[in-house]
C-alpha atoms as a PDB file:
ATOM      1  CA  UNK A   1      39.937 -67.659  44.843  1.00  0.00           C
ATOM      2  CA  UNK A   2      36.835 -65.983  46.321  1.00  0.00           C
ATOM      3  CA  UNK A   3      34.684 -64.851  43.112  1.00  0.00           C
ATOM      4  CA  UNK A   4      33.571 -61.073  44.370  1.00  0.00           C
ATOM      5  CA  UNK A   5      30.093 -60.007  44.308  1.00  0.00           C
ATOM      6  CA  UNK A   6      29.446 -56.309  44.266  1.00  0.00           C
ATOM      7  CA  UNK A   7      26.432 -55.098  46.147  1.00  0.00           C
ATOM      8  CA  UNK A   8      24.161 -51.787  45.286  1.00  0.00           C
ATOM      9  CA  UNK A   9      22.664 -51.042  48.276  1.00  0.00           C
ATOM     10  CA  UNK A  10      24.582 -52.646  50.787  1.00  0.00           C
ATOM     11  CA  UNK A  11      23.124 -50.518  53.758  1.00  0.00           C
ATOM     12  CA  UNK A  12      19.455 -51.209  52.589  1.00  0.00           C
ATOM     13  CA  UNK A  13      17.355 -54.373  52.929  1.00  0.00           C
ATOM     14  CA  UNK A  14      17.909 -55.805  49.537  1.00  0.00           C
ATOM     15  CA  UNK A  15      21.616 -55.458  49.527  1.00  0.00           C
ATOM     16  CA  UNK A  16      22.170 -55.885  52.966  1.00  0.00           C
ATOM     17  CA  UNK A  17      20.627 -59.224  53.177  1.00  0.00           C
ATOM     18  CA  UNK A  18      22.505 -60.203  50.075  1.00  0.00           C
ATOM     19  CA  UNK A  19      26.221 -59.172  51.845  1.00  0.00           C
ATOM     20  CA  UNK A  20      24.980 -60.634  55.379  1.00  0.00           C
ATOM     21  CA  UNK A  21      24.324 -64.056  53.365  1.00  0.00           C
ATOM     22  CA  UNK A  22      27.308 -63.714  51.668  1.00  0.00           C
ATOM     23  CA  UNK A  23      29.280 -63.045  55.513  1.00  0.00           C
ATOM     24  CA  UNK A  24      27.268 -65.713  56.608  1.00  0.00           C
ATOM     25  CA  UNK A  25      28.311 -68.537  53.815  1.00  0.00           C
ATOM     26  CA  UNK A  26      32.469 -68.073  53.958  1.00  0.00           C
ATOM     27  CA  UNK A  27      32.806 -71.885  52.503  1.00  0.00           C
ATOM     28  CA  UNK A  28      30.959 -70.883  49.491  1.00  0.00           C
ATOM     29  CA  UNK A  29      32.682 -69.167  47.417  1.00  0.00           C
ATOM     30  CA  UNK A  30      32.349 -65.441  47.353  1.00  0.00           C
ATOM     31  CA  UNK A  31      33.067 -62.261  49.385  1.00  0.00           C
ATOM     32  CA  UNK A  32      31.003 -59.053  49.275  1.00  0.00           C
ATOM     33  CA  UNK A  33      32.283 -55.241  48.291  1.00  0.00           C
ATOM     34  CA  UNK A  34      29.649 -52.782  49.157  1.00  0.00           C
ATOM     35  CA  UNK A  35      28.813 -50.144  47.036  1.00  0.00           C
ATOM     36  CA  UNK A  36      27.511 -47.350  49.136  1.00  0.00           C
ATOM     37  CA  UNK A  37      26.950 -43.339  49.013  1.00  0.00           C
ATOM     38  CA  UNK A  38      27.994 -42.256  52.428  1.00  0.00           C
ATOM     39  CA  UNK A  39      30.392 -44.783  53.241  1.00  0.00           C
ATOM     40  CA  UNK A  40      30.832 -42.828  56.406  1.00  0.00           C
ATOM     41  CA  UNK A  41      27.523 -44.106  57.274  1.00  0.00           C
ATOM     42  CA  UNK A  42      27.204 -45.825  61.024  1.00  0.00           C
ATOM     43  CA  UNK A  43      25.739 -48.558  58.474  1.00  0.00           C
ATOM     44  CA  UNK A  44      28.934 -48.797  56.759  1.00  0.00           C
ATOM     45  CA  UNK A  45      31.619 -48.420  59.313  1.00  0.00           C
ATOM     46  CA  UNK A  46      29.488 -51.002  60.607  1.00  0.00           C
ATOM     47  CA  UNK A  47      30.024 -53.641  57.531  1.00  0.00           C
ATOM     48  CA  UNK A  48      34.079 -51.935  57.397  1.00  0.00           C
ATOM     49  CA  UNK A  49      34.484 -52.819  60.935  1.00  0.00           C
ATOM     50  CA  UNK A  50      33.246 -56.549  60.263  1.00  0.00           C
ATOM     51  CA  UNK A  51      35.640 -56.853  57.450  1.00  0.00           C
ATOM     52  CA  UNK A  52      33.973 -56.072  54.908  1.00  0.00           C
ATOM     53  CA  UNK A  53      35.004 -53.724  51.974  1.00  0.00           C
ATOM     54  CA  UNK A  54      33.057 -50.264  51.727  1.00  0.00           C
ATOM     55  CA  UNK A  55      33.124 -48.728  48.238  1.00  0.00           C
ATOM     56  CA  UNK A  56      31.710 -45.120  47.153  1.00  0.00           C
ATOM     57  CA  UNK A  57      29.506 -44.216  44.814  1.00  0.00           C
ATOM     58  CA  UNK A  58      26.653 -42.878  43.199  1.00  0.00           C
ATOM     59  CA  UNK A  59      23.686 -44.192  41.199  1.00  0.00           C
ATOM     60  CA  UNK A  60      23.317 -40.831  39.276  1.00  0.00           C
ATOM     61  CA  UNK A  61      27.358 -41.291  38.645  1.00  0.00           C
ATOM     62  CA  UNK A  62      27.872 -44.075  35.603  1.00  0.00           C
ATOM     63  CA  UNK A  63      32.312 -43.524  36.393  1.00  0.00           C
ATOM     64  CA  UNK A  64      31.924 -44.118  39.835  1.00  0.00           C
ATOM     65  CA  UNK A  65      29.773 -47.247  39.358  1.00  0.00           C
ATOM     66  CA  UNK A  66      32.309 -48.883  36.574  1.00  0.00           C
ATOM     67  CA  UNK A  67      34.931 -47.990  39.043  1.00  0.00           C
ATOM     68  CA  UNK A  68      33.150 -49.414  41.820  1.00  0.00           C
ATOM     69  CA  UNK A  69      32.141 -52.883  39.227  1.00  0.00           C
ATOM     70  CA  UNK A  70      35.845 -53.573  38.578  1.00  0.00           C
ATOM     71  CA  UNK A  71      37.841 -56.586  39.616  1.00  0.00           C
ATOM     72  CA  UNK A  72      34.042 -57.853  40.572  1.00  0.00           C
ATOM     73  CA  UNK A  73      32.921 -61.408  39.218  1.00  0.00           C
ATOM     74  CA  UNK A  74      28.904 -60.476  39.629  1.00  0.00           C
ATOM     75  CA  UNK A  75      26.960 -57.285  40.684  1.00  0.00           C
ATOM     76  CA  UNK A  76      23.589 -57.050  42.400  1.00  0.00           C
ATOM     77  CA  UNK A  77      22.001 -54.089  41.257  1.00  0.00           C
ATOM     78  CA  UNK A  78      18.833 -52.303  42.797  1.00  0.00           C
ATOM     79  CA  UNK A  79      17.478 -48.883  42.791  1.00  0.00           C
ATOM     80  CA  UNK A  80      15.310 -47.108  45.257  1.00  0.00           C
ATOM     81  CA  UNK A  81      12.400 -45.175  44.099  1.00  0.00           C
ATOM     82  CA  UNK A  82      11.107 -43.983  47.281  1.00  0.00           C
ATOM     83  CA  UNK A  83      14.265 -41.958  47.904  1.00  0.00           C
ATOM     84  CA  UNK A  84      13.415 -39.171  45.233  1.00  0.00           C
ATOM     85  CA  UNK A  85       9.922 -40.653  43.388  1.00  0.00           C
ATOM     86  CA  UNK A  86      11.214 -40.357  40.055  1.00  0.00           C
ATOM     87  CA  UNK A  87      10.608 -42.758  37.467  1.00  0.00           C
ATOM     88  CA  UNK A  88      12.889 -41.295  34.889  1.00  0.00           C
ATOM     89  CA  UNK A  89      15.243 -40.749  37.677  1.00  0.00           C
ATOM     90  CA  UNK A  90      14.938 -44.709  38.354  1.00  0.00           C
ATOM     91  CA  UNK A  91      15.376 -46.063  34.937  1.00  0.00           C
ATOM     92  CA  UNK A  92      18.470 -43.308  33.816  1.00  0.00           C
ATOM     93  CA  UNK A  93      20.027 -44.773  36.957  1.00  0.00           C
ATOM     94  CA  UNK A  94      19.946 -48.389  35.923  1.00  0.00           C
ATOM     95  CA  UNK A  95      21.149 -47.344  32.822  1.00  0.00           C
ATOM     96  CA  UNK A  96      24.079 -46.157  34.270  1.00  0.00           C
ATOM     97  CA  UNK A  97      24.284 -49.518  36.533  1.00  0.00           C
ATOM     98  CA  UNK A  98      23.809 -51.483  33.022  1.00  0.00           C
ATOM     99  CA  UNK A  99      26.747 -49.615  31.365  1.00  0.00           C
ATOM    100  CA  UNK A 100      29.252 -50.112  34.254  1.00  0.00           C
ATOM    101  CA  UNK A 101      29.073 -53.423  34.097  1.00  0.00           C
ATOM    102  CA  UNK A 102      29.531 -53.532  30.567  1.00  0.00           C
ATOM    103  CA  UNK A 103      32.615 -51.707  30.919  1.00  0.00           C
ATOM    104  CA  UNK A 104      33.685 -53.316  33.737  1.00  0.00           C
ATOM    105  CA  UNK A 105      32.652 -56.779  32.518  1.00  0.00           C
ATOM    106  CA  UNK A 106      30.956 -58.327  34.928  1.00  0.00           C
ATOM    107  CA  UNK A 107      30.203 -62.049  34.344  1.00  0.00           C
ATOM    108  CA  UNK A 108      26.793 -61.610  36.349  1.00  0.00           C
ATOM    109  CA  UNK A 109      24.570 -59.320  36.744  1.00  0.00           C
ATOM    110  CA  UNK A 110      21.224 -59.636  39.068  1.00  0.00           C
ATOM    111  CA  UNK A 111      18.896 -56.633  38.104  1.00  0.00           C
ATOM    112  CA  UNK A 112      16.673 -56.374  41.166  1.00  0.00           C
ATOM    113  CA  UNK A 113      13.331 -55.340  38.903  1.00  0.00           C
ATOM    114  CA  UNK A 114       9.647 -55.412  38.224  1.00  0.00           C
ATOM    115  CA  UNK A 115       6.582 -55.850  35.936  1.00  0.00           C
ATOM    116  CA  UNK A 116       6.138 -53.161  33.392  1.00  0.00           C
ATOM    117  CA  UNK A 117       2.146 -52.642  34.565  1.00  0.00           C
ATOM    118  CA  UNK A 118       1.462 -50.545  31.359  1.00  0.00           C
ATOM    119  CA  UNK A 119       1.930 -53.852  29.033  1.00  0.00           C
ATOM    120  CA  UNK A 120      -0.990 -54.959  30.861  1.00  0.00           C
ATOM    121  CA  UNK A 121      -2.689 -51.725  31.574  1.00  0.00           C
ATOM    122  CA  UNK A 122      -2.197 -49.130  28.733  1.00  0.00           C
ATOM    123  CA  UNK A 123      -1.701 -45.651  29.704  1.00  0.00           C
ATOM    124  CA  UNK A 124      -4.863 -45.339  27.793  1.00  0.00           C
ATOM    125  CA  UNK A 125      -6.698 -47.955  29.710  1.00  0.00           C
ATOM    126  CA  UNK A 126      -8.970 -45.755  32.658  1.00  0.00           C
ATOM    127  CA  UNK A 127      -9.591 -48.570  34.869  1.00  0.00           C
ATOM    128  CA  UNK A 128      -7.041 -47.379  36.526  1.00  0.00           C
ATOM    129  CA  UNK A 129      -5.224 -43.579  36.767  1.00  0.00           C
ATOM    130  CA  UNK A 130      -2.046 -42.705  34.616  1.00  0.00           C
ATOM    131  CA  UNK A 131      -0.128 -41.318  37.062  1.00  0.00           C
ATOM    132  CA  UNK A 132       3.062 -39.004  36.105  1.00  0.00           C
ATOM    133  CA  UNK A 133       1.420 -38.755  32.562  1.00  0.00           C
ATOM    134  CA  UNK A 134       3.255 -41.741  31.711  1.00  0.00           C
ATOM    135  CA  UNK A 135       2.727 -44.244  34.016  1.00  0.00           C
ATOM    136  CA  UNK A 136       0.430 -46.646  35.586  1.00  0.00           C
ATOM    137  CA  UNK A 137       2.738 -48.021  38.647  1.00  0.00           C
ATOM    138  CA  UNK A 138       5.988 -45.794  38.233  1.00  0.00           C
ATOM    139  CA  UNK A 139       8.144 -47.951  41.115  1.00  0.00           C
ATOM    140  CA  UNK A 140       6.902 -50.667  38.978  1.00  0.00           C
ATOM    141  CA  UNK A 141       7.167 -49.373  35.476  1.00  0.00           C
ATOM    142  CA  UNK A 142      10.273 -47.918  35.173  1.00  0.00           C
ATOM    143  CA  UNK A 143      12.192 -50.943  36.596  1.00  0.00           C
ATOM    144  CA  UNK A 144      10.773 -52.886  34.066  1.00  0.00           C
ATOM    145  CA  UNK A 145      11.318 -50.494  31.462  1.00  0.00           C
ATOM    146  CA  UNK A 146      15.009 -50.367  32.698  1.00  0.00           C
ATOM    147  CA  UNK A 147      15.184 -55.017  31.802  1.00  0.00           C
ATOM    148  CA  UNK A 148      15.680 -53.784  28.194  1.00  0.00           C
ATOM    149  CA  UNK A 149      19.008 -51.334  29.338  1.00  0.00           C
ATOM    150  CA  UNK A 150      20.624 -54.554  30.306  1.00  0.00           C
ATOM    151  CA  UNK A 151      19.747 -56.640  27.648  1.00  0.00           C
ATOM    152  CA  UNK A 152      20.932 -53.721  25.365  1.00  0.00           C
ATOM    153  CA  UNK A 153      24.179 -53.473  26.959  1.00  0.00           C
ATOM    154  CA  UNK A 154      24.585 -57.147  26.406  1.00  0.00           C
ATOM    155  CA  UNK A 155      25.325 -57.431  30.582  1.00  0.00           C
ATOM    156  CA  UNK A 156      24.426 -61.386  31.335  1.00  0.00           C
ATOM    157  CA  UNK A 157      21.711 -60.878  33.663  1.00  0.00           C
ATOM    158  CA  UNK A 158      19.179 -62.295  35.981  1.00  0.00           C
ATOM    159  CA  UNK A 159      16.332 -60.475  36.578  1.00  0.00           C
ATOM    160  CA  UNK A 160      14.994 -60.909  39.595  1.00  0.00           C
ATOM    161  CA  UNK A 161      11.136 -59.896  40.460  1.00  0.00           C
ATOM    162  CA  UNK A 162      10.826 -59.293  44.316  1.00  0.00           C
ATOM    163  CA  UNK A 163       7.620 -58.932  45.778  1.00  0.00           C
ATOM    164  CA  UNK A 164       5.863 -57.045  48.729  1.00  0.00           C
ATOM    165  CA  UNK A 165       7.686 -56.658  51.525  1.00  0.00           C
ATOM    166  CA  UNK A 166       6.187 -57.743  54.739  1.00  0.00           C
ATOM    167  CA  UNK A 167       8.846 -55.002  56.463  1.00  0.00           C
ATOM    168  CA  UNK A 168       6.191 -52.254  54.775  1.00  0.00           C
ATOM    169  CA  UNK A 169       4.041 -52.912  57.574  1.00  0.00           C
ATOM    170  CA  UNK A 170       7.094 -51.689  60.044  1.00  0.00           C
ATOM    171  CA  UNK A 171       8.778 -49.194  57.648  1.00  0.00           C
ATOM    172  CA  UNK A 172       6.394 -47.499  55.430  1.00  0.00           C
ATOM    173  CA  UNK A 173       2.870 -47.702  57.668  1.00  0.00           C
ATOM    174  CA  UNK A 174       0.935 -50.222  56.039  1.00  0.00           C
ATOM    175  CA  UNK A 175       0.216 -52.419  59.184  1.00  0.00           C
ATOM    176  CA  UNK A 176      -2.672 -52.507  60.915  1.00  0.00           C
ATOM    177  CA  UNK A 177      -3.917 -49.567  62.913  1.00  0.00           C
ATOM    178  CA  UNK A 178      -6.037 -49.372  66.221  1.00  0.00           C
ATOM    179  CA  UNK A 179      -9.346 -47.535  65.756  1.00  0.00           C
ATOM    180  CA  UNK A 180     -11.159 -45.684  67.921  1.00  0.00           C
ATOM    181  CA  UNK A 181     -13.050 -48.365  69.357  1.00  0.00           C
ATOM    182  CA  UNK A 182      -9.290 -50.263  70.136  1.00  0.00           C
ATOM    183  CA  UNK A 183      -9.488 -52.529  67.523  1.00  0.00           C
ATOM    184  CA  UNK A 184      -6.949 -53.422  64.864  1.00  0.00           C
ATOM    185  CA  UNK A 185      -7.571 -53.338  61.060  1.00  0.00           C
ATOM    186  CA  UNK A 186      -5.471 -54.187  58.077  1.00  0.00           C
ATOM    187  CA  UNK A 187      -6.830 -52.156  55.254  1.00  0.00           C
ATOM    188  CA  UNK A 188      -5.948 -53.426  51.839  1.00  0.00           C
ATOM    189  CA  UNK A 189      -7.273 -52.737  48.163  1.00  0.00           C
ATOM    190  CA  UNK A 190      -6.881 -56.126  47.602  1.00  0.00           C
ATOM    191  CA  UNK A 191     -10.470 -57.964  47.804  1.00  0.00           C
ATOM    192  CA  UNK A 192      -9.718 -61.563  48.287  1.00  0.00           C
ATOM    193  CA  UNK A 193      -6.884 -61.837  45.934  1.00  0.00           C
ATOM    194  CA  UNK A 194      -3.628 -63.234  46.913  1.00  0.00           C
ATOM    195  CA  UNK A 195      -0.821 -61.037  47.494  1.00  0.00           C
ATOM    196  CA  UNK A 196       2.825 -62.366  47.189  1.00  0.00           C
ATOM    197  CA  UNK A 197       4.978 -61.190  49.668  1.00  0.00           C
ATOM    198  CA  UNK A 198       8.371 -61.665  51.212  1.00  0.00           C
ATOM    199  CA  UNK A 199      10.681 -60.749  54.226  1.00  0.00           C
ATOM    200  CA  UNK A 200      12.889 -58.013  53.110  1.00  0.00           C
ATOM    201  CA  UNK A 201      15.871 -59.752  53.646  1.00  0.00           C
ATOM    202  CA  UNK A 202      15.318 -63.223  52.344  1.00  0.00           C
ATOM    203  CA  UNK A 203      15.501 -61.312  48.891  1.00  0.00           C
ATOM    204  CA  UNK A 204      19.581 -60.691  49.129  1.00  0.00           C
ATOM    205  CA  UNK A 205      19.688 -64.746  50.495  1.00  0.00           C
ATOM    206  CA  UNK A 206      17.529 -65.380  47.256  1.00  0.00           C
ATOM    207  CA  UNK A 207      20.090 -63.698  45.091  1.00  0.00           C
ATOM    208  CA  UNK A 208      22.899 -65.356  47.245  1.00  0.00           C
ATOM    209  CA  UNK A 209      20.810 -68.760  45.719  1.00  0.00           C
ATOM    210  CA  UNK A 210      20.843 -67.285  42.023  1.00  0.00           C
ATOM    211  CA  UNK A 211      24.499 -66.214  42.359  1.00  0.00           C
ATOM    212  CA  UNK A 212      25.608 -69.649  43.917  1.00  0.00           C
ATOM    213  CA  UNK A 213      23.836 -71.368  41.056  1.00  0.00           C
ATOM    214  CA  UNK A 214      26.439 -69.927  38.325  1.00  0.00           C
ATOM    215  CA  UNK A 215      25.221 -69.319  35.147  1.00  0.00           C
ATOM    216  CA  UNK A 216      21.798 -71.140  35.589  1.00  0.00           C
ATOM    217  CA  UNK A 217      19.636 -68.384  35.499  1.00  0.00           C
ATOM    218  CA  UNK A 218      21.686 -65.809  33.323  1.00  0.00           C
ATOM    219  CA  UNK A 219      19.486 -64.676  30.865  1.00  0.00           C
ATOM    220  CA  UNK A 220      16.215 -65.472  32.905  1.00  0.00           C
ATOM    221  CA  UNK A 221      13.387 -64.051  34.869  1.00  0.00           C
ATOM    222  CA  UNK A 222      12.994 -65.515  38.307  1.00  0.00           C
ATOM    223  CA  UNK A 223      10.235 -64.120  41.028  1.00  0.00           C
ATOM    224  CA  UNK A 224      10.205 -64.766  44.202  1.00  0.00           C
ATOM    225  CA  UNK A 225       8.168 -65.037  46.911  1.00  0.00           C
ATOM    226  CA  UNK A 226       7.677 -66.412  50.499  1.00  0.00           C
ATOM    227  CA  UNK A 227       4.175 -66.605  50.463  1.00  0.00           C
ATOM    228  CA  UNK A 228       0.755 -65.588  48.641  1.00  0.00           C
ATOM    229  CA  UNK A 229      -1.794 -64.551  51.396  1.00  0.00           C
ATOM    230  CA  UNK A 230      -5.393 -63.163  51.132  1.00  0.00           C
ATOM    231  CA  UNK A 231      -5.933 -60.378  53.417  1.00  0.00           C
ATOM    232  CA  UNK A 232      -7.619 -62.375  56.138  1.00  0.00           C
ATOM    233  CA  UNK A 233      -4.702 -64.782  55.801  1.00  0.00           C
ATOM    234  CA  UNK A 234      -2.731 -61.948  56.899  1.00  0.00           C
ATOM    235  CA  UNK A 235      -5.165 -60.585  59.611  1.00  0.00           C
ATOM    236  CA  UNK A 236      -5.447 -64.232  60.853  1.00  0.00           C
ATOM    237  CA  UNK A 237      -1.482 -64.434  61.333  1.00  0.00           C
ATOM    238  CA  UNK A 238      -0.825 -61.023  62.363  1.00  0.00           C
ATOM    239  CA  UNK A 239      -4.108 -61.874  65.569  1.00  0.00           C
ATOM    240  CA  UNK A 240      -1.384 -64.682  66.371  1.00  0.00           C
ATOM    241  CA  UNK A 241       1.518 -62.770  66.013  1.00  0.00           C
ATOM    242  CA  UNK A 242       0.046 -59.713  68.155  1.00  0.00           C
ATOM    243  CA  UNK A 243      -1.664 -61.819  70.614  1.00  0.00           C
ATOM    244  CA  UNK A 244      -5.387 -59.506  69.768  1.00  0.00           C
ATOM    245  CA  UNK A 245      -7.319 -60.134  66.953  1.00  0.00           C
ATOM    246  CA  UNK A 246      -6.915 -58.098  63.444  1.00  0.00           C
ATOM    247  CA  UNK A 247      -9.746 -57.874  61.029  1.00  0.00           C
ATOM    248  CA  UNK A 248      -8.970 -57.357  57.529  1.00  0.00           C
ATOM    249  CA  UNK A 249     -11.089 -54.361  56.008  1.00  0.00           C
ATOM    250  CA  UNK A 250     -10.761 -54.654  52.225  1.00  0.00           C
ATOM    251  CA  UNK A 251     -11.678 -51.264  50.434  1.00  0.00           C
ATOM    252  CA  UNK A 252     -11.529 -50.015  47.070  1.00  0.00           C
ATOM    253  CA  UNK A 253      -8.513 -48.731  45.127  1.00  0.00           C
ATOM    254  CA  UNK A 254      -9.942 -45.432  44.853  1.00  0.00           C
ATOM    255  CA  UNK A 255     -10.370 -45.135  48.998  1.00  0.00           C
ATOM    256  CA  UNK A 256      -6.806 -46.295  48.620  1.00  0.00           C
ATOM    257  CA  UNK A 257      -5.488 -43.582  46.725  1.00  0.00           C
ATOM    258  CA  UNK A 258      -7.104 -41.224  48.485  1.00  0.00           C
ATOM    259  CA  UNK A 259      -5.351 -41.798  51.361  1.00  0.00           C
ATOM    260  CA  UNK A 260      -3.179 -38.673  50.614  1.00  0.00           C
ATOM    261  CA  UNK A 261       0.004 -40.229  52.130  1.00  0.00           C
ATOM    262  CA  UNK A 262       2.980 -39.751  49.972  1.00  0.00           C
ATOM    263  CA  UNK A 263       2.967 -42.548  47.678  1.00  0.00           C
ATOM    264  CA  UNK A 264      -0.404 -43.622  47.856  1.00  0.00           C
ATOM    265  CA  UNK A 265      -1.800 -43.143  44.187  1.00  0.00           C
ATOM    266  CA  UNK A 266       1.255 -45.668  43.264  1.00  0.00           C
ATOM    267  CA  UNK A 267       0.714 -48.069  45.646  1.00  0.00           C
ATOM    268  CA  UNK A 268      -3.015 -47.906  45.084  1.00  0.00           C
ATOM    269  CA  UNK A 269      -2.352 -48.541  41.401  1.00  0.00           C
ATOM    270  CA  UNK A 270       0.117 -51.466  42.412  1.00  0.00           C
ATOM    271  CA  UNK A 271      -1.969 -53.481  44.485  1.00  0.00           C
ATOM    272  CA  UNK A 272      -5.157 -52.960  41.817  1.00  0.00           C
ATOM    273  CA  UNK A 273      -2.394 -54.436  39.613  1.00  0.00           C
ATOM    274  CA  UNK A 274      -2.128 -57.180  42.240  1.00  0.00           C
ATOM    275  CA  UNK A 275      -5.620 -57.831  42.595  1.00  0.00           C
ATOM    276  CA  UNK A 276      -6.340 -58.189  38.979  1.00  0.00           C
ATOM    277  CA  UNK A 277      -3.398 -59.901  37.319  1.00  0.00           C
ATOM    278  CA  UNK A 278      -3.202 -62.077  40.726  1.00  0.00           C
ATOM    279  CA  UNK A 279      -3.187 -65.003  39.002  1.00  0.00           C
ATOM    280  CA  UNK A 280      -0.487 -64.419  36.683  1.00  0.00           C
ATOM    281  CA  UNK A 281       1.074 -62.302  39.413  1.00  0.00           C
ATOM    282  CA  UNK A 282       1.426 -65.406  41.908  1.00  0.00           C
ATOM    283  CA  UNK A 283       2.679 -67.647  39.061  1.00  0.00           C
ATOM    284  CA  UNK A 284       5.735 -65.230  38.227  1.00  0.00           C
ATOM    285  CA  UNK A 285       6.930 -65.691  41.735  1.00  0.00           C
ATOM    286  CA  UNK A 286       6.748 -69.447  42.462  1.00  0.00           C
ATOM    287  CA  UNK A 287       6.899 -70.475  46.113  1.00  0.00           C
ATOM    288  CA  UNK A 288       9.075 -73.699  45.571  1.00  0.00           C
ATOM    289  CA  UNK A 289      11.720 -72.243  43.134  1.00  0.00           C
ATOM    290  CA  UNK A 290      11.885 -69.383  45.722  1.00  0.00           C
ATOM    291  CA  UNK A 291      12.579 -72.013  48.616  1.00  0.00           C
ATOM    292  CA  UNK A 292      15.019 -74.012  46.191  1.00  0.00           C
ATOM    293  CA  UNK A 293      17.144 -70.350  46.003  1.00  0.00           C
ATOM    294  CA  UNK A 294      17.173 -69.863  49.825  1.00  0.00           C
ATOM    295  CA  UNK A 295      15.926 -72.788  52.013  1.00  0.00           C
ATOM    296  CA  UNK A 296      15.210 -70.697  55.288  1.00  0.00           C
ATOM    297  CA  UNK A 297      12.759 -68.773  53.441  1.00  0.00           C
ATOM    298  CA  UNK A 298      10.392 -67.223  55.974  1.00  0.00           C
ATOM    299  CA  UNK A 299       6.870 -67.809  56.542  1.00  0.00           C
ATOM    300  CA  UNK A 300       4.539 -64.676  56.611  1.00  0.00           C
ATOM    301  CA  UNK A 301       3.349 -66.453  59.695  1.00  0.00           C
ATOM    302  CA  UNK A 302       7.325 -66.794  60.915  1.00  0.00           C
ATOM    303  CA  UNK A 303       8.273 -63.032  59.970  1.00  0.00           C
ATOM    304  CA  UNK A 304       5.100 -61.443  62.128  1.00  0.00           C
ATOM    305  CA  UNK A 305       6.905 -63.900  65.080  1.00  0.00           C
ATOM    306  CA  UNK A 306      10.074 -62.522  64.467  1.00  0.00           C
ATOM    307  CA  UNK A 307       8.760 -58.717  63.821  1.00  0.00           C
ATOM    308  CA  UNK A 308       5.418 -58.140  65.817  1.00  0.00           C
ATOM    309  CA  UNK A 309       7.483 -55.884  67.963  1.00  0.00           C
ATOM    310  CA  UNK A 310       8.009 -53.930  65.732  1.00  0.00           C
ATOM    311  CA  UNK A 311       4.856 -53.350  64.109  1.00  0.00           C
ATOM    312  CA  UNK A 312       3.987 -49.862  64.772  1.00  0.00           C
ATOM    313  CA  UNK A 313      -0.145 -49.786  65.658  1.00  0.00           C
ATOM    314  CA  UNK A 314      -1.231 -45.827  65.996  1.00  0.00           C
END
């Protein structure tokens, strides 16, 4: 019998690249229940109508998600701290995620997470601003915070560290823009550091990889990645992509974070993180392990092919 994987997020990118891998790979061994909100969503009539089974529930609601968790051989869990931007919000809700499996006992758990930035940069440490009076990278912080729930709850568990996604520069407006003069610039706080980066939805056919691997990585960290560019790396393949030329304009965390977009102080905070743990950064998310979980990992260079239409420049 099918083992069955159940899938936070199933409407999302994370979660919906995870149950189109899963639609994708009928020979291999699993089938996909997604766990949704608003199952009445034209997202999830859309997965309902393909045969898939829709589920309800709610992050904020532990019962719903042990309901949601049983009969299920593994669950990929993920949170989304852009929807409300709170950090305690994020971490009591992978508590609850952590718990339902528990009590629903499922045999593997994927914990879509991140670095903890304050165990490299102390809340007391001013090279960088404690934001929320607790935290140096909340979307980061609390997720890693939140590994320790699961381990806790005694939940086997992968955690998985994604990356940046290259969909940002479609979905959250960190492309490049067209000045005045009619050129295109990617601004990044990132100097000459390497950034890793990934498609958004290779990271559900990465999980697909950890899932199809069995008990392998339960217990483990894995990052992954489908490249680790430099800015101009990225200008250079975005001027192919585009068919015009992008510079990269590199400016200082500070000009970052004063952006004054909603969001900005965090992300400004995240990619100083970037730029000064790079090293270590790039090494947690290792290019061929990441290729050994999904094989048709993209290219930056392949995703701006497959995207560039979509790249908003104004």
């Amino acid at each position: 019998m099918s083992k069955l994987i159940a899938v936070i997020g199933a409407t999302g990118a994370q979660g919906g690249g995870l149950v189109q891998t899963i639609m994708s790979n009928p020979d291999a061994g699993f089938t996909a229940r997604a766990i949704t909100r608003n199952p009445a969503s034209d997202a999830a009539r859309a997965l309902a109508e393909r045969g898939v089974s829709v589920v309800e529930a709610d992050l904020d609601d532990k019962s719903s998600l042990a309901e949601a968790f049983k009969g299920a051989h593994g669950a990929y869990c993920v949170t989304n701290f852009w929807e409300h931007f709170s950090p305690q919000r994020e971490f009591a809700q992978a508590g609850n995620l952590a718990a339902a499996a528990r009590s629903a006992g499922v045999a593997h758990v994927i914990w879509s997470t991140l670095e903890d930035v304050r165990e490299f940069v102390p809340t007391t440490d001013d090279r960088m601003p404690t934001l929320m009076d607790d935290y140096k990278v909340p979307h980061f912080d609390a997720k890693g915070a939140a590994d320790g729930l699961f381990r806790e709850e005694d939940v086997p568990t992968t955690f998985l560290r994604t990356s940046f996604y290259w969909d940002n520069m479609v979905s959250f407006g960190l492309g490049p823009k067209r000045g005045d003069d009619g050129t295109l610039t990617l601004t990044l706080p990132i100097a000459d550091a390497r950034l890793p980066g990934i498609a958004a939805q290779d990271i559900g056919a990465c999980a697909f990889g950890v899932f199809a691997a069995g008990e392998r990585w339960v217990g483990e960290t894995v990052g992954i990645a489908g490249g680790h560019l430099t800015g101009a790396e990225m200008a250079a393949a975005l001027s192919q992509g585009l068919g015009e030329t992008v510079r990269y304009a590199a400016v200082p965390p500070d000009v970052f974070r004063a952006f004054g977009f909603p969001g900005a102080e965090d992300l400004g905070n995240m990619f100083q993180f970037n730029t000064e743990f790079a090293d270590a950064f790039c090494a947690a998310r290792d290019l061929g392990r990441s290729r050994e979980l999904h094989p048709g990992l993209l290219t930056f260079e392949q995703w701006v092919a497959d995207n560039a239409d979509k790249i908003p420049l104004d």
